[in-house]
Protein backbone atom coordinates (compact mmCIF):
# COMPACT_ATOMS: atom_id res chain seq x y z
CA UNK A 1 121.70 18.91 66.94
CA UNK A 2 119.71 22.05 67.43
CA UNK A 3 119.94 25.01 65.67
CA UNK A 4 121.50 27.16 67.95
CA UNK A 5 124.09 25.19 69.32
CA UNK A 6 125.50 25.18 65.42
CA UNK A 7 125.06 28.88 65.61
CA UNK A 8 127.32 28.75 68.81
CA UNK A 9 129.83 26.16 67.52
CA UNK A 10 130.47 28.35 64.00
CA UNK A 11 131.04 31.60 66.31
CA UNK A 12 134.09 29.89 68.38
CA UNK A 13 135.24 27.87 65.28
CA UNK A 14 136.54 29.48 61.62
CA UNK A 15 135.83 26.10 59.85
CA UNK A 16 136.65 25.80 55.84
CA UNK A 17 134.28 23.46 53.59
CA UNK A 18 136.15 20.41 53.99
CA UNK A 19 136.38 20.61 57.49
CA UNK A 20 132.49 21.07 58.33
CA UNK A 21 131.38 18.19 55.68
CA UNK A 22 133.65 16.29 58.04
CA UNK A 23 131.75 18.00 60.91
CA UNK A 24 128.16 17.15 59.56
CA UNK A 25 129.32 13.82 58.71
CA UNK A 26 130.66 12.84 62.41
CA UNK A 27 127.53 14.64 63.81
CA UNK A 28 125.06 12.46 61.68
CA UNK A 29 121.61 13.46 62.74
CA UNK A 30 118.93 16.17 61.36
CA UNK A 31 119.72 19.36 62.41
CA UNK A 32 116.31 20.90 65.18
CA UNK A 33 114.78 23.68 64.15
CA UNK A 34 113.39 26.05 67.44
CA UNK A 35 111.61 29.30 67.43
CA UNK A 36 113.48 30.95 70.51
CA UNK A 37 111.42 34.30 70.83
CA UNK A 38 108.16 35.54 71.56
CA UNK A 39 108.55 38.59 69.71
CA UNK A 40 106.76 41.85 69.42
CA UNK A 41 103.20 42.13 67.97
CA UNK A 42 102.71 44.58 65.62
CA UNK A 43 100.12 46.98 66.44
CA UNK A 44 97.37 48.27 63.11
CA UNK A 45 99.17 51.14 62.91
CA UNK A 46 102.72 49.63 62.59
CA UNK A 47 101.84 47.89 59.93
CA UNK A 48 101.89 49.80 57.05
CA UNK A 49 100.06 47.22 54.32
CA UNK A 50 101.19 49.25 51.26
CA UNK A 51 104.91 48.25 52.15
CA UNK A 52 104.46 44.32 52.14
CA UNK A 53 105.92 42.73 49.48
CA UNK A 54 103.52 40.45 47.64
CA UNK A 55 106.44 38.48 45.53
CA UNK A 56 107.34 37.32 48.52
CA UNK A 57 104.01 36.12 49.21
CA UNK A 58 104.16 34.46 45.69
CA UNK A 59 107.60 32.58 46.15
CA UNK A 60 106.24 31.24 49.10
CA UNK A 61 102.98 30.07 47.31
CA UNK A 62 104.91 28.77 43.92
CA UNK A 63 107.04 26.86 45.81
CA UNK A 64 107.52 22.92 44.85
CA UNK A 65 106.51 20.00 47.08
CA UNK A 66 109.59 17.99 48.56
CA UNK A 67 107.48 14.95 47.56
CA UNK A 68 107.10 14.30 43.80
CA UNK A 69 103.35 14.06 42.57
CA UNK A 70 103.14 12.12 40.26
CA UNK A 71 101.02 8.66 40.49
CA UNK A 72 103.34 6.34 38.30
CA UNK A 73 107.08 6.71 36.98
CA UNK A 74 106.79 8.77 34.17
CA UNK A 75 110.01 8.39 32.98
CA UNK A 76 110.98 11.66 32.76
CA UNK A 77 113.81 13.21 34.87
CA UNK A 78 112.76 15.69 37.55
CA UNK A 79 109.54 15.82 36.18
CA UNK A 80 108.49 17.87 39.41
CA UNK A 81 111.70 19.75 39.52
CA UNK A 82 115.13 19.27 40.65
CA UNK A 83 116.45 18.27 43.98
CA UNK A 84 117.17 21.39 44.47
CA UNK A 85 113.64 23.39 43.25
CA UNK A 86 112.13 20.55 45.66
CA UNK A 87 113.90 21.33 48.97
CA UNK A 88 113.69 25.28 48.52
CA UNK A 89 111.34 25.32 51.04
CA UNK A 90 113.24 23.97 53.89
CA UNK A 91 115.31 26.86 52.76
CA UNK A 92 112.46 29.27 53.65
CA UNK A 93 111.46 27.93 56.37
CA UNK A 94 114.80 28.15 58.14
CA UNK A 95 115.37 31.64 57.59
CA UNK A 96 112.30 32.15 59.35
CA UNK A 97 113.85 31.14 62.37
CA UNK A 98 116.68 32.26 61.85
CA UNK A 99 115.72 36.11 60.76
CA UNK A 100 116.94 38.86 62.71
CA UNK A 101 116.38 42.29 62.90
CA UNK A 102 118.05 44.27 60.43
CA UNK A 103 118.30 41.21 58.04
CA UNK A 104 116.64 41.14 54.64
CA UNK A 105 114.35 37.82 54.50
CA UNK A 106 114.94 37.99 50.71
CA UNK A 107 118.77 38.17 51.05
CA UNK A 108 118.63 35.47 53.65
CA UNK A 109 116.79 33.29 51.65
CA UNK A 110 119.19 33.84 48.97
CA UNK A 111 122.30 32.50 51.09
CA UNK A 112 120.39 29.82 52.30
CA UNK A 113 119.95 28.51 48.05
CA UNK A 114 123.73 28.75 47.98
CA UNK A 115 124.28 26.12 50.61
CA UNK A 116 121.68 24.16 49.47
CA UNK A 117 123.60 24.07 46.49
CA UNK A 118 126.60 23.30 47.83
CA UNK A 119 124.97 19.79 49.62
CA UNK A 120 123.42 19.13 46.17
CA UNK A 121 126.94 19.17 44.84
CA UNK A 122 128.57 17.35 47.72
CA UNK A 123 126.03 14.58 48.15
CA UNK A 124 125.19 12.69 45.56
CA UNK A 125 123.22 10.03 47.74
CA UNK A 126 119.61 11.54 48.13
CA UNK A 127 119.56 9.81 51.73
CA UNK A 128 122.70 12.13 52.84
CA UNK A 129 121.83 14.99 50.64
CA UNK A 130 118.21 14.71 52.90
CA UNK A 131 120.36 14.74 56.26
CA UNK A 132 122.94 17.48 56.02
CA UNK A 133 121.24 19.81 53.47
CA UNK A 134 120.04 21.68 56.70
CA UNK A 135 123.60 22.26 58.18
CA UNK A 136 124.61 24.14 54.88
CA UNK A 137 121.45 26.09 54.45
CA UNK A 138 122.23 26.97 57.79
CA UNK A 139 125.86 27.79 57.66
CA UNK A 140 125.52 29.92 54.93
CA UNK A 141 122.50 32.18 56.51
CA UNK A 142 125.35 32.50 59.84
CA UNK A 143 127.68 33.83 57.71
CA UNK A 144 125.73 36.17 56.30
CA UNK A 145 124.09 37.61 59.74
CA UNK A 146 127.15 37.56 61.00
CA UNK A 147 129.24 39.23 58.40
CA UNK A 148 126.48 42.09 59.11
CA UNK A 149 126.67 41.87 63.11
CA UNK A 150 130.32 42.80 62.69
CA UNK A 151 129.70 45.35 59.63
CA UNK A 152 127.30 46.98 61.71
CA UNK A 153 129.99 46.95 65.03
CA UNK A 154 132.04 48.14 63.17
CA UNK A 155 130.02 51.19 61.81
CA UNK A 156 129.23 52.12 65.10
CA UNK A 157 132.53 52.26 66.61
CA UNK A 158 133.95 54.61 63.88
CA UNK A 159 131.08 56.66 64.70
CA UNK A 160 131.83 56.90 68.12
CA UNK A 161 134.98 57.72 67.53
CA UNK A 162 134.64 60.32 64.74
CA UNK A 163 132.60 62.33 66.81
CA UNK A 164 134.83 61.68 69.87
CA UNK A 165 138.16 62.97 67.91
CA UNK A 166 136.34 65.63 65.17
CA UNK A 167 136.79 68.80 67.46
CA UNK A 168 140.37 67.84 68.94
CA UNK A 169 142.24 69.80 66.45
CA UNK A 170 139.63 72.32 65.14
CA UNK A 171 141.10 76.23 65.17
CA UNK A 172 139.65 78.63 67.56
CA UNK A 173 137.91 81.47 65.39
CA UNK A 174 137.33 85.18 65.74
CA UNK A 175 133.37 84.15 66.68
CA UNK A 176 134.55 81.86 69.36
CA UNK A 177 136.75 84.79 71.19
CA UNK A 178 133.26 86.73 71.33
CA UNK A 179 131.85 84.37 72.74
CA UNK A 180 130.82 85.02 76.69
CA UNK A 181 132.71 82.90 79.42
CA UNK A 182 129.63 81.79 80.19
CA UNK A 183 128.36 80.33 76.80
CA UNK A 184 132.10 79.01 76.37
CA UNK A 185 131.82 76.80 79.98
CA UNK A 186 127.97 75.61 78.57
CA UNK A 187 128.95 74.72 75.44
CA UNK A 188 132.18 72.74 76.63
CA UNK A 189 130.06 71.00 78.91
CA UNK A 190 127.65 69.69 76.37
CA UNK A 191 130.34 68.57 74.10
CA UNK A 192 131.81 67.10 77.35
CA UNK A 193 128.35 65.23 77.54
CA UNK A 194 128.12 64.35 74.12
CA UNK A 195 131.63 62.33 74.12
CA UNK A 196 130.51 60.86 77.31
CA UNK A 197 127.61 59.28 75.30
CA UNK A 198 129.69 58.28 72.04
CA UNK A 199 132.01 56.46 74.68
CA UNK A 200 129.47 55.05 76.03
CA UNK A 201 128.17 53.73 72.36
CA UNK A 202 131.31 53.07 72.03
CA UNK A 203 131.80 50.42 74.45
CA UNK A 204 127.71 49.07 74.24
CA UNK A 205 128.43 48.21 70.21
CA UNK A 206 131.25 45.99 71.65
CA UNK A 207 128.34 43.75 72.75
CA UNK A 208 125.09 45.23 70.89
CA UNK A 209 125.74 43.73 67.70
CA UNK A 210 127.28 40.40 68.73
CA UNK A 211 125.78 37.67 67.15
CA UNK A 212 123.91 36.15 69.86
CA UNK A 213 122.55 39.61 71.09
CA UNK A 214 121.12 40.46 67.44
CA UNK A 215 117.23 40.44 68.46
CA UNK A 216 115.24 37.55 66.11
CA UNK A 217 111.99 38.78 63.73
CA UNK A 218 109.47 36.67 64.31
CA UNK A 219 107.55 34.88 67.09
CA UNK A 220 107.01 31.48 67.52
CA UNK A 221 103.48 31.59 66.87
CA UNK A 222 103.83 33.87 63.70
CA UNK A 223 106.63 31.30 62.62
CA UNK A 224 104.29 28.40 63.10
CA UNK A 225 100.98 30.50 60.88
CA UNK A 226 103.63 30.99 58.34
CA UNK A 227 104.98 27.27 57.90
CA UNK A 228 101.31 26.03 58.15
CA UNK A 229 100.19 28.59 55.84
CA UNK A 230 102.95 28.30 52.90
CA UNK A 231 103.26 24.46 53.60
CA UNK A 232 106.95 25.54 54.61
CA UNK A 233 107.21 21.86 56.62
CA UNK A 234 106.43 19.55 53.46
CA UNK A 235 103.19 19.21 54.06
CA UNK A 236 100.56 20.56 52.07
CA UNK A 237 99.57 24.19 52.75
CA UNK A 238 96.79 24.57 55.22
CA UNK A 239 93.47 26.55 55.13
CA UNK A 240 92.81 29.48 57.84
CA UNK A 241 89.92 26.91 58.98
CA UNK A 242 92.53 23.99 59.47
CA UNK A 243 95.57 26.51 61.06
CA UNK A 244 92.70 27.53 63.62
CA UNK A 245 91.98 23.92 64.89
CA UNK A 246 95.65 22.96 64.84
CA UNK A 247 96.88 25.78 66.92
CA UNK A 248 93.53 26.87 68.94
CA UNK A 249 93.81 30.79 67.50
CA UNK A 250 90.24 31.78 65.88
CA UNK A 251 90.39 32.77 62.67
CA UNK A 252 90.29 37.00 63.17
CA UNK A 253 93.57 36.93 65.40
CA UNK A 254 95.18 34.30 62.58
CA UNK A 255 94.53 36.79 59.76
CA UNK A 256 96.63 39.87 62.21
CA UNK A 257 99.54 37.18 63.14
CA UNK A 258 99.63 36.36 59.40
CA UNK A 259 99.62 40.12 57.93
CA UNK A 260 102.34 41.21 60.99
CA UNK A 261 103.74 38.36 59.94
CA UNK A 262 104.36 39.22 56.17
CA UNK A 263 105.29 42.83 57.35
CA UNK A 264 108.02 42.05 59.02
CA UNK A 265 109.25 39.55 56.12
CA UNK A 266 108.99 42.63 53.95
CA UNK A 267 110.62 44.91 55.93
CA UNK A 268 114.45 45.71 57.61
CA UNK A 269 114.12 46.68 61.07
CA UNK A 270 117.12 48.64 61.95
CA UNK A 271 116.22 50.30 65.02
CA UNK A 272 118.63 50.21 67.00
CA UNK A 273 117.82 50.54 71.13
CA UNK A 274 121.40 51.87 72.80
C-alpha cells in the first residue's frame, strides 16, 4: 500500500486502535513510501544559515543502525539498543515525506516515536513488528497534520467572520456626523470591499487547509540527499562523493540541496497564499 492512499483512507474513515491493527493486519504488505512534489528551491538569500538547527542535524547523525553490529552473540540484551532506538530512523525518514508546510519536523518526528511505540507494544513478533511499524508511524504523523489542517481552518474562518460582523453594531459618533458625504460613501465602500475579501477567505479556507491541499516541504531530490546522507534507509550513511555518483548531481549543487534541505527541516513555513 502506498503512502498516500493510507493518507486518503484515514480522511474518509474515523478508525479506533483496534480497528486499524485489524486494518494493517488484513492489508499485510509494507507500506510505499513516495516523494510526491518537486518543491521549491531555496534561493542563497532565503536561506538564512544562522536559523538551522544543528540538533537536528545531530539526531539524524546519532541515530542507531536497524541492523545490530555486533560480529558474535554477545549475550547481552539490546546490546545495540532497543527495537525501538533501532527503527527510529524509519521514523525520520517518513516524516520527510510526509512534512508539510507549516508542520514542525521536530514535532512530527515526535508523533511518529509514539506509534512506533504503539507497534512495539502490539507486536511482539519482530517479523510483524518489521511489517506494520510503518502504518503506525504513519497514522500518528496524519493525525497530527491533520488536527492542524483543521486548527488552522478553523482560525481562519473566525477571522473572516470577526472582521465580517465587528462593525455591525458599532455606535455612530459625534466624529462620524462631521464627516463629509463624500468621505462617508468612500469609506463604506472600502469596508464594503474589505468584507468582500474576508468572504471570500472565508469560503477559500473551506478548501485551503484541507488535508490533501496542505503543500509538502521537501522535494524529491532533497528527500533522497537527506536519506542518503543520514543513512535514513538502513543503509549506512553515504559520503558527498558516493551521493554524487548515485544520483548524477556534482558535488557543489549537493552541498545547496543539502543546506535548503536542513533549512526547511528547521524552519515552519506558514505562509499562507489566499
Amino acid at each position: 500500500m502506498k503512502l498516500l492512499s493510507l493518507e486518503k483512507y484515514l480522511l474518509k474513515n474515523d478508525i479506533n486502535d483496534e480497528e486499524f491493527k485489524k486494518l494493517v493486519i488484513e492489508i499485510s504488505e509494507k507500506l510505499e513510501l513516495e516523494a510526491l512534489s518537486e518543491g521549491r528551491k531555496l534561493t542563497d538569500e532565503e536561506i538564512d544559515y544562522e536559523y538551522v538547527d544543528f540538533l537536528i542535524a545531530e539526531t539524524l547523525e546519532t541515530l542507531k543502525d536497524d541492523v545490530c553490529k555486533c560480529e558474535v552473540e554477545c549475550g547481552v540484551p539490546d546490546c545495540c539498543g532497543t527495537r525501538v532506538e533501532k527503527n527510529l530512523k524509519k521514523v525520520y525518514e517518513m516524516a520527510l515525506y510526509m512534512l508539510r508546510g507549516g508542520i514542525s519536523y521536530e514535532d512530527l518526528t515526535q508523533e511518529g516515536i509514539i506509534g512506533l511505540i504503539k507497534a512495539h507494544e502490539l507486536f511482539e513478533d519482530d517479523k510483524d513488528f518489521k511489517l506494520y511499524k510503518d502504518y503506525y508511524i504513519a497514522k500518528e504523523m496524519f493525525n497530527y497534520i491533520n488536527n492542524y489542517a483543521n486548527y488552522r481552518k478553523s482560525a481562519f474562518k473566525d477571522y473572516a467572520e470577526h472582521e465580517i460582523h465587528k462593525d455591525s453594531h458599532l455606535k455612530v459618533s459625534l466624529k462620524d456626523k462631521d464627516k463629509s458625504e463624500e468621505l462617508k460613501k468612500l469609506e463604506k465602500e472600502n469596508k464594503e470591499k474589505h468584507i468582500e475579501e474576508m468572504k471570500h477567505l472565508e469560503k477559500r479556507a473551506e478548501t485551503l487547509f484541507d488535508y490533501l491541499n496542505l503543500k509538502y516541504r521537501l522535494s524529491e531530490r532533497e528527500i533522497e540527499v537527506l536519506v542518503l546522507y543520514y543513512g535514513l534507509d538502513g543503509h549506512s550513511k553515504k559520503t558527498f562523493s558516493q551521493i554524487s555518483e548515485i544520483t548524477k548531481i556534482d558535488e557543489d549543487s549537493l552541498d545547496k540541496i543539502l543546506k535548503g534541505a536542513m533549512f526547511k527541516l528547521s524552519n515552519v513555513d506558514e505562509k499562507v497564499e489566499l
